[in-house]
C-alpha atoms as a PDB file:
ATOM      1  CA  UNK A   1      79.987 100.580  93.418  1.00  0.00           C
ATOM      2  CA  UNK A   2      78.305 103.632  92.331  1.00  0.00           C
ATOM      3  CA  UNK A   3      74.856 105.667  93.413  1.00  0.00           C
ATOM      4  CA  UNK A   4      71.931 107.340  91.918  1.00  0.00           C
ATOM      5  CA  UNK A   5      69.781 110.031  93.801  1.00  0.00           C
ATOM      6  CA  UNK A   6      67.154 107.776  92.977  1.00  0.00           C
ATOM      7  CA  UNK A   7      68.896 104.787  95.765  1.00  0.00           C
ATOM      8  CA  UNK A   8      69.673 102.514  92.753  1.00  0.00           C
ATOM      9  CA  UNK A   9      73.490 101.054  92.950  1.00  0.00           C
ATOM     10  CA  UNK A  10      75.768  99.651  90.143  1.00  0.00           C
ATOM     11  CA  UNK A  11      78.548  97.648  90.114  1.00  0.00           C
ATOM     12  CA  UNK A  12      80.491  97.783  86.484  1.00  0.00           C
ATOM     13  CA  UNK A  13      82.326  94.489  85.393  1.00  0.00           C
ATOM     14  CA  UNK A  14      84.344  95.329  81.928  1.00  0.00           C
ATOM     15  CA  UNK A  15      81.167  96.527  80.085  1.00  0.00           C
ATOM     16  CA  UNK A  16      78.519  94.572  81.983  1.00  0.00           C
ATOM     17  CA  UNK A  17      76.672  96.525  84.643  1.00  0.00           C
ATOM     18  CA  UNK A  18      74.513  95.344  87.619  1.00  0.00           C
ATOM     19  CA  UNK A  19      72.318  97.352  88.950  1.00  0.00           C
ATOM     20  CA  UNK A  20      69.430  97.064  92.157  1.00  0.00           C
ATOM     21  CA  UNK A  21      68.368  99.545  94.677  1.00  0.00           C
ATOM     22  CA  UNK A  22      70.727 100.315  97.874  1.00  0.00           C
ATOM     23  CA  UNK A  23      70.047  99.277 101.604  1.00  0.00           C
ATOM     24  CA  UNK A  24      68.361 102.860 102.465  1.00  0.00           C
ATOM     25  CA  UNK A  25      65.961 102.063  99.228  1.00  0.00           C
ATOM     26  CA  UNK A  26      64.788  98.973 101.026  1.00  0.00           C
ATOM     27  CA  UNK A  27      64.626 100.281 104.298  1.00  0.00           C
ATOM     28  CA  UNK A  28      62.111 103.168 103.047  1.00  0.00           C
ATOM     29  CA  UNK A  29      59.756 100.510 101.158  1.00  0.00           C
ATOM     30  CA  UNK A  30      59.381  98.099 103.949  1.00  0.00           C
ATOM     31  CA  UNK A  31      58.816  94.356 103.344  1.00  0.00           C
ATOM     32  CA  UNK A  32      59.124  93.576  99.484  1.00  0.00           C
ATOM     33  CA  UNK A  33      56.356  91.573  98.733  1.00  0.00           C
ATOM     34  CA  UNK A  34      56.209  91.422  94.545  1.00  0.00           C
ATOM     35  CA  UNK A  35      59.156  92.424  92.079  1.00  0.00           C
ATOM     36  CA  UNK A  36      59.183  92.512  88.198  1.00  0.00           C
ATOM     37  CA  UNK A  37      62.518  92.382  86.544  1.00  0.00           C
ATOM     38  CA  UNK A  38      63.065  93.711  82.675  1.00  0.00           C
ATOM     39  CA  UNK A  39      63.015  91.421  79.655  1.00  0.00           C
ATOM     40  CA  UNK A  40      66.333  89.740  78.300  1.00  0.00           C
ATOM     41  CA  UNK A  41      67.468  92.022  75.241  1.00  0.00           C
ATOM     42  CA  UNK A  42      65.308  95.125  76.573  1.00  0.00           C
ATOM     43  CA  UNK A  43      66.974  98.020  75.546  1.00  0.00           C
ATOM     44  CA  UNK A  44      66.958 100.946  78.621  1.00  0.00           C
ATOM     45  CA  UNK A  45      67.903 104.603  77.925  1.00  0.00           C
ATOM     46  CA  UNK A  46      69.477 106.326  81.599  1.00  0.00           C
ATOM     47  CA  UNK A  47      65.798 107.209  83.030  1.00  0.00           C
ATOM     48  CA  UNK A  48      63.477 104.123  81.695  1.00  0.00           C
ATOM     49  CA  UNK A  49      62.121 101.792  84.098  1.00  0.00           C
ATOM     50  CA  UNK A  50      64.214  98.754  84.776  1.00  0.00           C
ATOM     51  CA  UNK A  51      62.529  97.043  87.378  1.00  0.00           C
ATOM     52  CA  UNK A  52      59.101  97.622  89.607  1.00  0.00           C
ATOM     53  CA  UNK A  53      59.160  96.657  92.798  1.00  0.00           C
ATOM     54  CA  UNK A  54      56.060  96.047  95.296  1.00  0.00           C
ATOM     55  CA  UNK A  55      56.242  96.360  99.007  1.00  0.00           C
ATOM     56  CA  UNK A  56      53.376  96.545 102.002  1.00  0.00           C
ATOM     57  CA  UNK A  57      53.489 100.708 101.836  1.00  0.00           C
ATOM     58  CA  UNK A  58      54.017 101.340  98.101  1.00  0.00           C
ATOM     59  CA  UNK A  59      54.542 100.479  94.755  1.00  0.00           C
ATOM     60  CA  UNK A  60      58.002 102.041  93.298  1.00  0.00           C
ATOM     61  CA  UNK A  61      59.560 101.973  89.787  1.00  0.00           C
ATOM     62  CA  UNK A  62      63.620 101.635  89.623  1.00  0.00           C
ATOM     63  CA  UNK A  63      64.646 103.218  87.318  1.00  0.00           C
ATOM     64  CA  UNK A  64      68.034 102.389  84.849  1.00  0.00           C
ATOM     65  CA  UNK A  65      71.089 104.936  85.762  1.00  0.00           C
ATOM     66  CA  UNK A  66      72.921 104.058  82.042  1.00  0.00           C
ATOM     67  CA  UNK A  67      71.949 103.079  78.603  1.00  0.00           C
ATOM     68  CA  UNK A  68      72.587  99.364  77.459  1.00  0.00           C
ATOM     69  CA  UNK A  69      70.802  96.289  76.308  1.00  0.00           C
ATOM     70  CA  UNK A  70      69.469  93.918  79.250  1.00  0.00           C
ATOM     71  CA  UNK A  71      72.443  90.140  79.157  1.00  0.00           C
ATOM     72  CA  UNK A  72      70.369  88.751  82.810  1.00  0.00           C
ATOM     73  CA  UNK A  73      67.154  89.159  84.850  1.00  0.00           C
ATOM     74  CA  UNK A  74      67.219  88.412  88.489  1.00  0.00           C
ATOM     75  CA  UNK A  75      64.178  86.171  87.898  1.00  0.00           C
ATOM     76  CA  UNK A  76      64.852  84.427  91.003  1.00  0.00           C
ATOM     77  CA  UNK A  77      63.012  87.595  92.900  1.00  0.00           C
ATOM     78  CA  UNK A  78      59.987  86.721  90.997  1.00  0.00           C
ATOM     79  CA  UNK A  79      59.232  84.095  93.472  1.00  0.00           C
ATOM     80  CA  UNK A  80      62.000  85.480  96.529  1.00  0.00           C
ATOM     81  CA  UNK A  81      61.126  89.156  96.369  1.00  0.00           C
ATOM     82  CA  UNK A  82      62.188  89.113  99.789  1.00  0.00           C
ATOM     83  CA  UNK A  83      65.950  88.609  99.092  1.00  0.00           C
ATOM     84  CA  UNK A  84      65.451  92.940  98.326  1.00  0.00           C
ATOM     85  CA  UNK A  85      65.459  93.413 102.215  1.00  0.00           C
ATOM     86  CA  UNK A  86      67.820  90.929 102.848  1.00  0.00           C
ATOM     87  CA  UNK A  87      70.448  91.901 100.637  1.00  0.00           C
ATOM     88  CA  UNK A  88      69.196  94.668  98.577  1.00  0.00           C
ATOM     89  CA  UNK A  89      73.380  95.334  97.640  1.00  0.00           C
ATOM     90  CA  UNK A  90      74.150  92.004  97.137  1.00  0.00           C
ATOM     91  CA  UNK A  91      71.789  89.165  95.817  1.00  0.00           C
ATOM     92  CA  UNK A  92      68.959  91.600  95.535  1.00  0.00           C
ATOM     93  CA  UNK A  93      70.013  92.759  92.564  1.00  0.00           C
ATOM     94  CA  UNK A  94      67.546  93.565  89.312  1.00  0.00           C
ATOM     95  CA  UNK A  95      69.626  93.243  86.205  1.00  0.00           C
ATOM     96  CA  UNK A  96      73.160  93.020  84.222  1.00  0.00           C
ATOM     97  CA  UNK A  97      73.468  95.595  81.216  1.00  0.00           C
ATOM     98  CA  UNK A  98      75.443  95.646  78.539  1.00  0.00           C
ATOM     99  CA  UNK A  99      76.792  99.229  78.101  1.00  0.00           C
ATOM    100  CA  UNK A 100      78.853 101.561  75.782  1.00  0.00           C
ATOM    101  CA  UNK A 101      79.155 104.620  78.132  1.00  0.00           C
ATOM    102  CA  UNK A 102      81.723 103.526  80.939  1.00  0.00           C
ATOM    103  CA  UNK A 103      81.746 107.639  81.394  1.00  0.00           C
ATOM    104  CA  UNK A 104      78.247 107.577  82.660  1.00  0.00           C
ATOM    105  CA  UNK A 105      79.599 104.605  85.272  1.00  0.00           C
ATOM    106  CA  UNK A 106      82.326 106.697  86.191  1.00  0.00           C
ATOM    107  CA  UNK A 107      79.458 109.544  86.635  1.00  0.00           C
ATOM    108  CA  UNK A 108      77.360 108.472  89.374  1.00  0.00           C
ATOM    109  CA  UNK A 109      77.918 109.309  93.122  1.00  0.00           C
ATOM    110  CA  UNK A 110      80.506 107.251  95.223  1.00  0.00           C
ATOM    111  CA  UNK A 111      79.932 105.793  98.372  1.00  0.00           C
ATOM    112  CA  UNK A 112      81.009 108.850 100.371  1.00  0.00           C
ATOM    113  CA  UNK A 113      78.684 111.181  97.721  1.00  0.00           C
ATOM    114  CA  UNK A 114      75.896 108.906  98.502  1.00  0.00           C
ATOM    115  CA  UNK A 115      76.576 109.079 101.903  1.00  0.00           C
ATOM    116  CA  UNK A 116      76.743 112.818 102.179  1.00  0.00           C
ATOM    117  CA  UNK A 117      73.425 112.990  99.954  1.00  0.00           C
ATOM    118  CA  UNK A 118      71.842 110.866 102.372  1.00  0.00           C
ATOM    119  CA  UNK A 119      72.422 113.228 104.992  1.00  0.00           C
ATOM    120  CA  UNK A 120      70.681 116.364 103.407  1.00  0.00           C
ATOM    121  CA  UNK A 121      67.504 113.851 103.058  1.00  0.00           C
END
């Protein structure tokens, strides 16, 4: 599992990447109440918005950490957008992409790098 300094996790499978926000992500929104996941076949450049998710104290975007073409939606937070808070590094995930760069995997933070990141917040 890797980390963005924007709290969004990925786990890399071969070439297939899934990607959702980490447990300190969740924690700062508060109860999700409303998520929209990306379009099947949606093309993301690192920075684009991959996901928005709604909570009771704000409205945040996540944003993708790699390029690659969208294979899966978690549609099932459409109508469970609580499943964030309960396992925002587990079933909470937002989407699967395909991707060309394993590089830009190997790129992001580590646990421990997200960890000490964490600490100068």
């Amino acid at each position: 599992m890797r980390f963005t300094k924007d709290h969004e996790w990925v786990v890399l499978d071969g070439d297939v990447a899934t990607i959702g926000i980490t447990a300190y992500a969740a924690e700062q929104l508060g109860d999700v109440v409303f998520v929209e996941v990306p379009e099947v076949g949606r093309k993301l450049t690192p920075g684009d918005g991959l996901a928005v998710v709604e909570s009771v104290k704000a409205a945040s975007d996540v944003y993708s950490p790699l390029a690659g073409e969208v294979t899966e939606a978690n549609t099932a937070l459409t109508g469970q957008p609580d499943v964030v808070n309960a396992s925002p590094e587990g079933e909470g995930w937002f989407a699967k992409l395909k991707i060309a760069d394993v590089a830009a995997f190997e790129a992001l933070m580590d646990r421990a790098a997200y960890e000490d990141y964490l600490g100068t917040l």
